[in-house]
C-alpha atoms as a PDB file:
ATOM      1  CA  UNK A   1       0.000   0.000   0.000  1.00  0.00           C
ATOM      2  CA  UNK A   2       1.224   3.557  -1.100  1.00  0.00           C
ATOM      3  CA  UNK A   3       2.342   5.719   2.107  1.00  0.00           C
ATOM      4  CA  UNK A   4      -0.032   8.361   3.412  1.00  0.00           C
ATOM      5  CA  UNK A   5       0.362  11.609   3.192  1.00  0.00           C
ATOM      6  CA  UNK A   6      -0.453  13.392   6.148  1.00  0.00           C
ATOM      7  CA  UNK A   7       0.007  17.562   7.302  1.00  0.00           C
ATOM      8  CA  UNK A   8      -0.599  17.396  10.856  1.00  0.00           C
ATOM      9  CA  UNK A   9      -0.131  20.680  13.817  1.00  0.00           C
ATOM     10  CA  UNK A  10       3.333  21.056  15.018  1.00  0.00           C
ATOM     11  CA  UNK A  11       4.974  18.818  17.507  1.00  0.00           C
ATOM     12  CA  UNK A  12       7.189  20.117  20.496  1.00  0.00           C
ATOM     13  CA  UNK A  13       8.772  16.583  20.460  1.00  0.00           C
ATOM     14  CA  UNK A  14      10.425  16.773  16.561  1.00  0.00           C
ATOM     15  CA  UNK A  15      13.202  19.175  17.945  1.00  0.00           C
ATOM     16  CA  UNK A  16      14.075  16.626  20.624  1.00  0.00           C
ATOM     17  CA  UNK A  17      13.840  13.769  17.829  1.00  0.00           C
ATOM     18  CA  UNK A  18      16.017  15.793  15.560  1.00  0.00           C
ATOM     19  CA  UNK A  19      18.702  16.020  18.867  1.00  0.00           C
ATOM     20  CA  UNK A  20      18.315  12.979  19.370  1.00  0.00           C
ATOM     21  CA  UNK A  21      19.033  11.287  15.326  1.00  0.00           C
ATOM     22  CA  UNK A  22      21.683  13.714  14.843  1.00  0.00           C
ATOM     23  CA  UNK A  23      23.901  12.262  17.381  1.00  0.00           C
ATOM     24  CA  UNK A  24      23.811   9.191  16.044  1.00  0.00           C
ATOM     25  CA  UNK A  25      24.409  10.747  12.649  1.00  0.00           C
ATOM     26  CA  UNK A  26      27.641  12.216  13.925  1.00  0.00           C
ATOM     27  CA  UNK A  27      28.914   9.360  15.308  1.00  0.00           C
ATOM     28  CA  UNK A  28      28.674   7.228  12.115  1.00  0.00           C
ATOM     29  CA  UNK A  29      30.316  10.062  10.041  1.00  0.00           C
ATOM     30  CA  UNK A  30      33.271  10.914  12.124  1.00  0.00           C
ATOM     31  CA  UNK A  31      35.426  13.922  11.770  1.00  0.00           C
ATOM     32  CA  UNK A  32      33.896  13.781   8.251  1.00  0.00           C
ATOM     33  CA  UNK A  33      31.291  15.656   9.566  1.00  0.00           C
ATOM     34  CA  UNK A  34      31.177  19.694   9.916  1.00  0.00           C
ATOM     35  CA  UNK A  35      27.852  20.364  11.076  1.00  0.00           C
ATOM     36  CA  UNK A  36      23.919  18.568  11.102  1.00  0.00           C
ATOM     37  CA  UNK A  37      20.858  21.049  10.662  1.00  0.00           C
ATOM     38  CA  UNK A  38      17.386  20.430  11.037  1.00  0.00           C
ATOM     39  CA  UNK A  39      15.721  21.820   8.397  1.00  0.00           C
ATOM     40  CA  UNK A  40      12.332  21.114   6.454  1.00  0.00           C
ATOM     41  CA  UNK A  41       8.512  22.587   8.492  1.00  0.00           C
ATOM     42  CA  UNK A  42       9.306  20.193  11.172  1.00  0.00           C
ATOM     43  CA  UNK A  43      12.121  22.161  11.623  1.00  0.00           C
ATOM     44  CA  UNK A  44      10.052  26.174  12.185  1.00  0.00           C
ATOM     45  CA  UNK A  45       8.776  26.317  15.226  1.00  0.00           C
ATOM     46  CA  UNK A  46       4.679  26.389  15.408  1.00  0.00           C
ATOM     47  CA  UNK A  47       4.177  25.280  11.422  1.00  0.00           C
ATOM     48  CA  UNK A  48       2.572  22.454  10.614  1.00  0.00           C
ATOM     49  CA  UNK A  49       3.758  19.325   8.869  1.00  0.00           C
ATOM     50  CA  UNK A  50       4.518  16.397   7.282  1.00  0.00           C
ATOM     51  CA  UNK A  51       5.652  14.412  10.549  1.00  0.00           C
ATOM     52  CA  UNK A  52       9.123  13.581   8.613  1.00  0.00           C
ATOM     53  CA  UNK A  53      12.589  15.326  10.411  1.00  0.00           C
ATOM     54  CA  UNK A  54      14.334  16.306   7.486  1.00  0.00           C
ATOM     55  CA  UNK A  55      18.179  16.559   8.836  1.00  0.00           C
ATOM     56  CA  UNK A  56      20.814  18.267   6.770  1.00  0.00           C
ATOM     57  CA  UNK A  57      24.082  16.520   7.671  1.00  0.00           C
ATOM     58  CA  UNK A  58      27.250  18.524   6.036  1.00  0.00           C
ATOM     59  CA  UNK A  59      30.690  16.942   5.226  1.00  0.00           C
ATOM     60  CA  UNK A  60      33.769  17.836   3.875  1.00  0.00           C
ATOM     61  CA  UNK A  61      34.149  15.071   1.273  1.00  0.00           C
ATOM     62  CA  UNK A  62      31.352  13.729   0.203  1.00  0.00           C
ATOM     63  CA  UNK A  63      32.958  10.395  -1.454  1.00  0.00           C
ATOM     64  CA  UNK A  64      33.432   9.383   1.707  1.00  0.00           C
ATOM     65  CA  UNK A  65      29.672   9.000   2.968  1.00  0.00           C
ATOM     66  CA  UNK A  66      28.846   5.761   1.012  1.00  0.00           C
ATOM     67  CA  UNK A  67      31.797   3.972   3.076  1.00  0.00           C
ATOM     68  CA  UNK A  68      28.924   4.382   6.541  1.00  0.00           C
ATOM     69  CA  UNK A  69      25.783   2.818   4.369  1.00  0.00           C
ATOM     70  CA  UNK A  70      25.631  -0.244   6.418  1.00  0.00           C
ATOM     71  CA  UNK A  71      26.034   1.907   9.387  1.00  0.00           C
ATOM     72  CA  UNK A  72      22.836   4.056   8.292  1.00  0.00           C
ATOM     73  CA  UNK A  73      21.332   0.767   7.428  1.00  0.00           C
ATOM     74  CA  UNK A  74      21.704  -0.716  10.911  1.00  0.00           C
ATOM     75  CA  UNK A  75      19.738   2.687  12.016  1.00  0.00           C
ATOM     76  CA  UNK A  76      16.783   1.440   9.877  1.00  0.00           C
ATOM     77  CA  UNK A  77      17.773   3.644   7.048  1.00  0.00           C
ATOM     78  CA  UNK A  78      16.988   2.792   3.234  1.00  0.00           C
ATOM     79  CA  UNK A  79      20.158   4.002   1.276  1.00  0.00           C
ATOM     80  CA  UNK A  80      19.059   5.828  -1.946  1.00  0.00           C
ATOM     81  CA  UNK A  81      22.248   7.431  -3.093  1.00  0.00           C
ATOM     82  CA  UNK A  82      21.520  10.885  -4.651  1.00  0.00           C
ATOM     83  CA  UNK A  83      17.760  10.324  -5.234  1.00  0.00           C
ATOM     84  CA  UNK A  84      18.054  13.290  -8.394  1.00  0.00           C
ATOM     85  CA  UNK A  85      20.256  15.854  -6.267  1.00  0.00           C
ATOM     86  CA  UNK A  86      23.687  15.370  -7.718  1.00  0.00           C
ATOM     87  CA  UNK A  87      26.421  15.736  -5.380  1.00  0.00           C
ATOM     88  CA  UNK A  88      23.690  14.976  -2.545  1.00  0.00           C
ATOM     89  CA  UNK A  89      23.188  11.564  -0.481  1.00  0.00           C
ATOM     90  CA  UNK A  90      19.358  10.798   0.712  1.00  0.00           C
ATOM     91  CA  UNK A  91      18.588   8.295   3.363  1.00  0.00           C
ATOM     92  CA  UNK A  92      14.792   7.501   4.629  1.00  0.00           C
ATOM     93  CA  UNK A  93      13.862   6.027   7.327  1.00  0.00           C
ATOM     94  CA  UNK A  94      10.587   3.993   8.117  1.00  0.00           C
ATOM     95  CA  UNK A  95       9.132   2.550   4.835  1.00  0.00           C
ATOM     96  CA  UNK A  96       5.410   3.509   4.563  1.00  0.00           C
ATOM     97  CA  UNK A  97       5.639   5.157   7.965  1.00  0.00           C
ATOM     98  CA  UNK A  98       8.368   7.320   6.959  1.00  0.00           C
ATOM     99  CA  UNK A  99      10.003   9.260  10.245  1.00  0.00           C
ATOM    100  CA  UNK A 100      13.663  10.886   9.061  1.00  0.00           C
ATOM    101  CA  UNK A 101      15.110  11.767   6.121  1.00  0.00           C
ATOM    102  CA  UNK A 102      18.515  12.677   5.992  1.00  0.00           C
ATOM    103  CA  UNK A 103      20.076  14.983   3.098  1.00  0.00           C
ATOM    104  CA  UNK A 104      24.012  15.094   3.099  1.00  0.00           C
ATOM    105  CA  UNK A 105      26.040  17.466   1.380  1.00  0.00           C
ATOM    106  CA  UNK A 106      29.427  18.326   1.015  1.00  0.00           C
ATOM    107  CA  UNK A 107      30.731  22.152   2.147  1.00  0.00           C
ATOM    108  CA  UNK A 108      31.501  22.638  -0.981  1.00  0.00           C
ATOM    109  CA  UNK A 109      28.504  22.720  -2.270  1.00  0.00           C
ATOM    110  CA  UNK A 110      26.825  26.080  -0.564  1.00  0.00           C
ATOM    111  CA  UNK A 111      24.137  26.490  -3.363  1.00  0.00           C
ATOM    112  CA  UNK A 112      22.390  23.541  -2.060  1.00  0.00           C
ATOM    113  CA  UNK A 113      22.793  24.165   1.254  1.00  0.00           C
ATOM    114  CA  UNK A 114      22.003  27.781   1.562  1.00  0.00           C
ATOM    115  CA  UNK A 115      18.465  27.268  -0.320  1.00  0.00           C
ATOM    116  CA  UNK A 116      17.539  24.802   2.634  1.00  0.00           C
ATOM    117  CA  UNK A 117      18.659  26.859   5.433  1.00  0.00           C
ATOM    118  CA  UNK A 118      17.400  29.829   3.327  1.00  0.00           C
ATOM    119  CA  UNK A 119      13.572  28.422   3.430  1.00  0.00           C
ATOM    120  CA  UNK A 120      13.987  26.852   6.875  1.00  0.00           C
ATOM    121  CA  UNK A 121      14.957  30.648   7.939  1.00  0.00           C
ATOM    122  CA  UNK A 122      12.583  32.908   6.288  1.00  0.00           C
ATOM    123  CA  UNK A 123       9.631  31.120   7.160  1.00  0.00           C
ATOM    124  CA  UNK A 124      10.581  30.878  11.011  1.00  0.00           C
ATOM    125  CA  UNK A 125      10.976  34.510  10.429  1.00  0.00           C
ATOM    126  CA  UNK A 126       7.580  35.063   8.368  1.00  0.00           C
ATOM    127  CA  UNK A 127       4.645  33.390  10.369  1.00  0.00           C
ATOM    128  CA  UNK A 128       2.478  34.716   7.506  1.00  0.00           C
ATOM    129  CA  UNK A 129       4.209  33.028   4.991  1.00  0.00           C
ATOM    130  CA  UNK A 130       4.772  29.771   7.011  1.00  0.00           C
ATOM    131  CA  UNK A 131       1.121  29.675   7.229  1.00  0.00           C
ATOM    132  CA  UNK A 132       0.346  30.326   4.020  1.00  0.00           C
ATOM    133  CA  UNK A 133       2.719  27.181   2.829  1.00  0.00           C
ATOM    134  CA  UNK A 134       0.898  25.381   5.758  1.00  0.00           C
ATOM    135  CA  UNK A 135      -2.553  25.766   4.174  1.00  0.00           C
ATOM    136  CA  UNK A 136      -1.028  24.736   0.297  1.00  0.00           C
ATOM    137  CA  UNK A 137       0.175  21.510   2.043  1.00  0.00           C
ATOM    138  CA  UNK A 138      -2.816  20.616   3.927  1.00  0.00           C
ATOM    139  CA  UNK A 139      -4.548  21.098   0.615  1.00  0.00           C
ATOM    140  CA  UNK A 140      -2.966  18.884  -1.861  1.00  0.00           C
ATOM    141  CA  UNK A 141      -2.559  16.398   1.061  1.00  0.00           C
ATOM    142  CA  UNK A 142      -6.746  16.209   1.509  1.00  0.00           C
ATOM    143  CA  UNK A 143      -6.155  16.004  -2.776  1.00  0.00           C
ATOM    144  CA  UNK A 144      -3.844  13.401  -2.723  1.00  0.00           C
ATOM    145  CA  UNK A 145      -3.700  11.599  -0.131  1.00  0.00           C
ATOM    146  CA  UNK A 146      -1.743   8.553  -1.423  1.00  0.00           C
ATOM    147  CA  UNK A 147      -0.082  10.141  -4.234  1.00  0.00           C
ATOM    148  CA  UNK A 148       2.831  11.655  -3.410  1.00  0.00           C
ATOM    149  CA  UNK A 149       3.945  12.762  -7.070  1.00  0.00           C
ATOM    150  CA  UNK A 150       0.616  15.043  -7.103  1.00  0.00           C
ATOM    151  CA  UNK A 151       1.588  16.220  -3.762  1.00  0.00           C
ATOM    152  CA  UNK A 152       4.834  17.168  -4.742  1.00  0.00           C
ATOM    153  CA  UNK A 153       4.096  18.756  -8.262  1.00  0.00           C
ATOM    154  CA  UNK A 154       0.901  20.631  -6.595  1.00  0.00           C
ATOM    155  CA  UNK A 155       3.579  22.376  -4.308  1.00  0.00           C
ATOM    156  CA  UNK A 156       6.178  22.932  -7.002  1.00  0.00           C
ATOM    157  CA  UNK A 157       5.899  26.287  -8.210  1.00  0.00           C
ATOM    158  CA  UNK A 158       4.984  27.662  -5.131  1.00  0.00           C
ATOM    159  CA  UNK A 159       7.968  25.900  -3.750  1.00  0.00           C
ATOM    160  CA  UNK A 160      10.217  27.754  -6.435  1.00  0.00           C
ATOM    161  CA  UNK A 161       9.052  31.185  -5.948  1.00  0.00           C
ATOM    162  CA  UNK A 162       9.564  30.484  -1.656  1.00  0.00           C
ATOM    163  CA  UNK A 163      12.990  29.608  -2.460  1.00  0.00           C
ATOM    164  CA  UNK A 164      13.647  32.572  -4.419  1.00  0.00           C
ATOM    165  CA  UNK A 165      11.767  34.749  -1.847  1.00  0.00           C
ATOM    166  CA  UNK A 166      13.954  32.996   1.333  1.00  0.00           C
ATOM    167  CA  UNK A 167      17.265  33.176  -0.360  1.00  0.00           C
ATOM    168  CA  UNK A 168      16.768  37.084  -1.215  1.00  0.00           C
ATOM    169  CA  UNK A 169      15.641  37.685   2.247  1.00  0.00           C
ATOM    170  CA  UNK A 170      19.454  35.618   3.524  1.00  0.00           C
ATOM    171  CA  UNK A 171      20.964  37.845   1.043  1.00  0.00           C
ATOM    172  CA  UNK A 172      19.804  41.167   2.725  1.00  0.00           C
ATOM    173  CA  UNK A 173      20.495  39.545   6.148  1.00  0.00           C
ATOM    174  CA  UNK A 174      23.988  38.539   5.663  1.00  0.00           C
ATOM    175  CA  UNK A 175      24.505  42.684   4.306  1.00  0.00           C
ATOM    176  CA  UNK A 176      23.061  43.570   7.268  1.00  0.00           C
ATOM    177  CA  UNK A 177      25.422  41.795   9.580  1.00  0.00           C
ATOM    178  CA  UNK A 178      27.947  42.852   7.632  1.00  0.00           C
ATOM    179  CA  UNK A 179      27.832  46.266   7.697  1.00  0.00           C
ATOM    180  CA  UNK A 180      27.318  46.122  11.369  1.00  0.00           C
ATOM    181  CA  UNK A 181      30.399  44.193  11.786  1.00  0.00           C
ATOM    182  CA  UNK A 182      32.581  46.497  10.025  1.00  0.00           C
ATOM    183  CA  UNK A 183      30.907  49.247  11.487  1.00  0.00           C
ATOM    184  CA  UNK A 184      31.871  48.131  15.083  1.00  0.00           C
ATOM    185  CA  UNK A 185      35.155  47.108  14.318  1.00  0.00           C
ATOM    186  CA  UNK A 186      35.723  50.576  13.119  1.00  0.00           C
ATOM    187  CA  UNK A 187      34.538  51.899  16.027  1.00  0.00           C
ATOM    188  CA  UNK A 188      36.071  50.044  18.333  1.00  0.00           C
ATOM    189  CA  UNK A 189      39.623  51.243  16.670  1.00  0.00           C
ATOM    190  CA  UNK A 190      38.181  54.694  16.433  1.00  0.00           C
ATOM    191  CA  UNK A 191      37.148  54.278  20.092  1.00  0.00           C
ATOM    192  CA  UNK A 192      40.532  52.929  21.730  1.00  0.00           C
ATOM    193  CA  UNK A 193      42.194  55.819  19.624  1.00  0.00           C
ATOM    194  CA  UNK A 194      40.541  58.199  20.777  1.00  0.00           C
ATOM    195  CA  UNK A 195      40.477  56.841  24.505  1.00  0.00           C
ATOM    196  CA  UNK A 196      44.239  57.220  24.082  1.00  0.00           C
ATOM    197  CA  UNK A 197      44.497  60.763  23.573  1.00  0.00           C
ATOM    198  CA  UNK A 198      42.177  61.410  25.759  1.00  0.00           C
ATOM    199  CA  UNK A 199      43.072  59.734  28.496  1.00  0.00           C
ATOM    200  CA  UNK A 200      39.689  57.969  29.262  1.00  0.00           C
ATOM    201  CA  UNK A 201      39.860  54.906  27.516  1.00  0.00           C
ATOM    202  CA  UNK A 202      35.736  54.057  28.407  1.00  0.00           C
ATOM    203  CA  UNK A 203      34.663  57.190  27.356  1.00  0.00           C
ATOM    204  CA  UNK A 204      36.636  56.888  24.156  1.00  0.00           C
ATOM    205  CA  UNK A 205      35.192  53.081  23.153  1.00  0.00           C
ATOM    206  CA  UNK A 206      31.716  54.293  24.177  1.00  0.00           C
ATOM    207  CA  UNK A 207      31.982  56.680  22.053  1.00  0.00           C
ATOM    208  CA  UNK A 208      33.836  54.864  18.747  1.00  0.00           C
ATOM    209  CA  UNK A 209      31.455  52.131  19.016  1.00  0.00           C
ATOM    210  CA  UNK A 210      28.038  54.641  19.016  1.00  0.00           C
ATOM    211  CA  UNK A 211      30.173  56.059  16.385  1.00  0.00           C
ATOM    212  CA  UNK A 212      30.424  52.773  14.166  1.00  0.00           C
ATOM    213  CA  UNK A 213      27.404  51.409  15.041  1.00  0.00           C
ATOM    214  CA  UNK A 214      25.490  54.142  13.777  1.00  0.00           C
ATOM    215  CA  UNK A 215      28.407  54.052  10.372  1.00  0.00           C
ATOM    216  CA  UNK A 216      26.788  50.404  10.216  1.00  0.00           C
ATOM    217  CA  UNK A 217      23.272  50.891   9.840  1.00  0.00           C
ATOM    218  CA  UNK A 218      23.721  53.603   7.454  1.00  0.00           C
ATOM    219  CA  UNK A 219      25.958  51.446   5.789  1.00  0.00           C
ATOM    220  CA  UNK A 220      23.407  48.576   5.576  1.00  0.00           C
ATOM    221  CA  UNK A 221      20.482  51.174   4.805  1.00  0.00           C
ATOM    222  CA  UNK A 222      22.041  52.409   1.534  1.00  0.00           C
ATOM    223  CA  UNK A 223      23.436  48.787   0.234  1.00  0.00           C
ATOM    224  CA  UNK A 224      19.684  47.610   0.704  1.00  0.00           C
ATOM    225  CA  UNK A 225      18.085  50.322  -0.812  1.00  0.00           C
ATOM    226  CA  UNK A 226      20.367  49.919  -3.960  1.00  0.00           C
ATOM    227  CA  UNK A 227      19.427  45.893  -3.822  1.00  0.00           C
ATOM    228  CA  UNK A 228      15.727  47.436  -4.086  1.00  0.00           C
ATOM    229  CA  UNK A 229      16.089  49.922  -6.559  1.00  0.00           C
ATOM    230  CA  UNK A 230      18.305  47.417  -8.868  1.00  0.00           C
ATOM    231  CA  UNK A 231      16.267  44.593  -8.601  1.00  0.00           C
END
């Protein structure tokens, strides 16, 4: 019998599940492995979903992954290589009453991992938007209950257009906390500089650092209104 597809309301307990796999996924891959994210709705806090952890595992050489398959397969894991991702490897757990996936990528590869950190991101950061996704998926899932190819393809332009959406927002982020950082750097040379000469070395960082901080926003402010106006 084809697996169910099911959206149900958000679970405290998938973070804890997600702590819980991802130590075991560690200790399979060794000093292979550079980090493990939880990503996928199960991973935003509140949104409903699929009850499936998705868990990003990333590695610095990917070759070497296929080396821990019976490991994975010991876990209960069905092995399924990169399942049309190329450079990925994709692991499920649970047959027809699937639990985990796991997605593995190398650290080279920051395209693919950006986009899913991207969506995970934006959506814990737009409840609006979360819902919105929330609603698509509970949809199609009443449509299609046992067909998981009209599920998916239901969800697959509106899946696009969230991805572009999540990885502009990162982009706009990751100025922001740039400029900041350069701005309080600057200040806090500016700061012990000026702390020197003076003589009052608090005074002087106070001051540098209200100085670069405020360097920082505008800094930020103008790069994102030129992303705006180009785009």
């Amino acid at each position: 019998m084809a697996r169910k597809i099911e959206v149900v309301d958000y679970r405290p307990e998938w973070a804890d599940m997600f702590q819980s796999e991802s130590k075991k996924i560690r200790s399979i891959l060794g000093k292979n492995c550079k980090a493990v994210y939880h990503i996928g709705s199960t991973s935003v806090k509140g949104m409903p979903a699929k009850p499936i952890i998705d868990i990003m595992p990333v590695v610095r050489d990917i070759s070497l992954v296929d080396a821990h398959n019976k490991e994975f397969e010991a876990l209960g894991y069905e092995c399924r290589g990169e399942f049309g991702i190329p450079g990925r490897r994709f692991y499920a757990k649970g047959g027809d009453n699937r639990t985990h996936h796991i997605h593995i990528f190398e650290l080279s590869n920051q395209t693919d991992i950006q986009r899913h950190l991207a969506v995970r991101d934006y959506l814990a950061a737009h409840p609006d938007k979360a819902e919105e996704y929330s609603s698509l998926k509970k949809k199609l899932a009443a449509e299609f209950p046992y067909d998981n190819n009209g599920y998916c393809n239901g969800k697959d332009e509106y899946m696009k257009e969230l991805e572009q959406k999540a990885l502009q927002w990162q982009e706009v982020q990751n100025r922001s906390g740039t400029g900041l950082s350069l701005g309080l750097c600057f200040g806090c040379a500016l700061g012990i500089s000026f702390g020197s000469l003076s003589g009052n070395t608090g005074m002087g960082l106070s001051l540098g650092l209200c100085f670069g901080l405020t360097a920082g926003l505008i800094y930020d402010s103008i790069k994102n209104s030129d992303s705006s106006t180009s785009s």
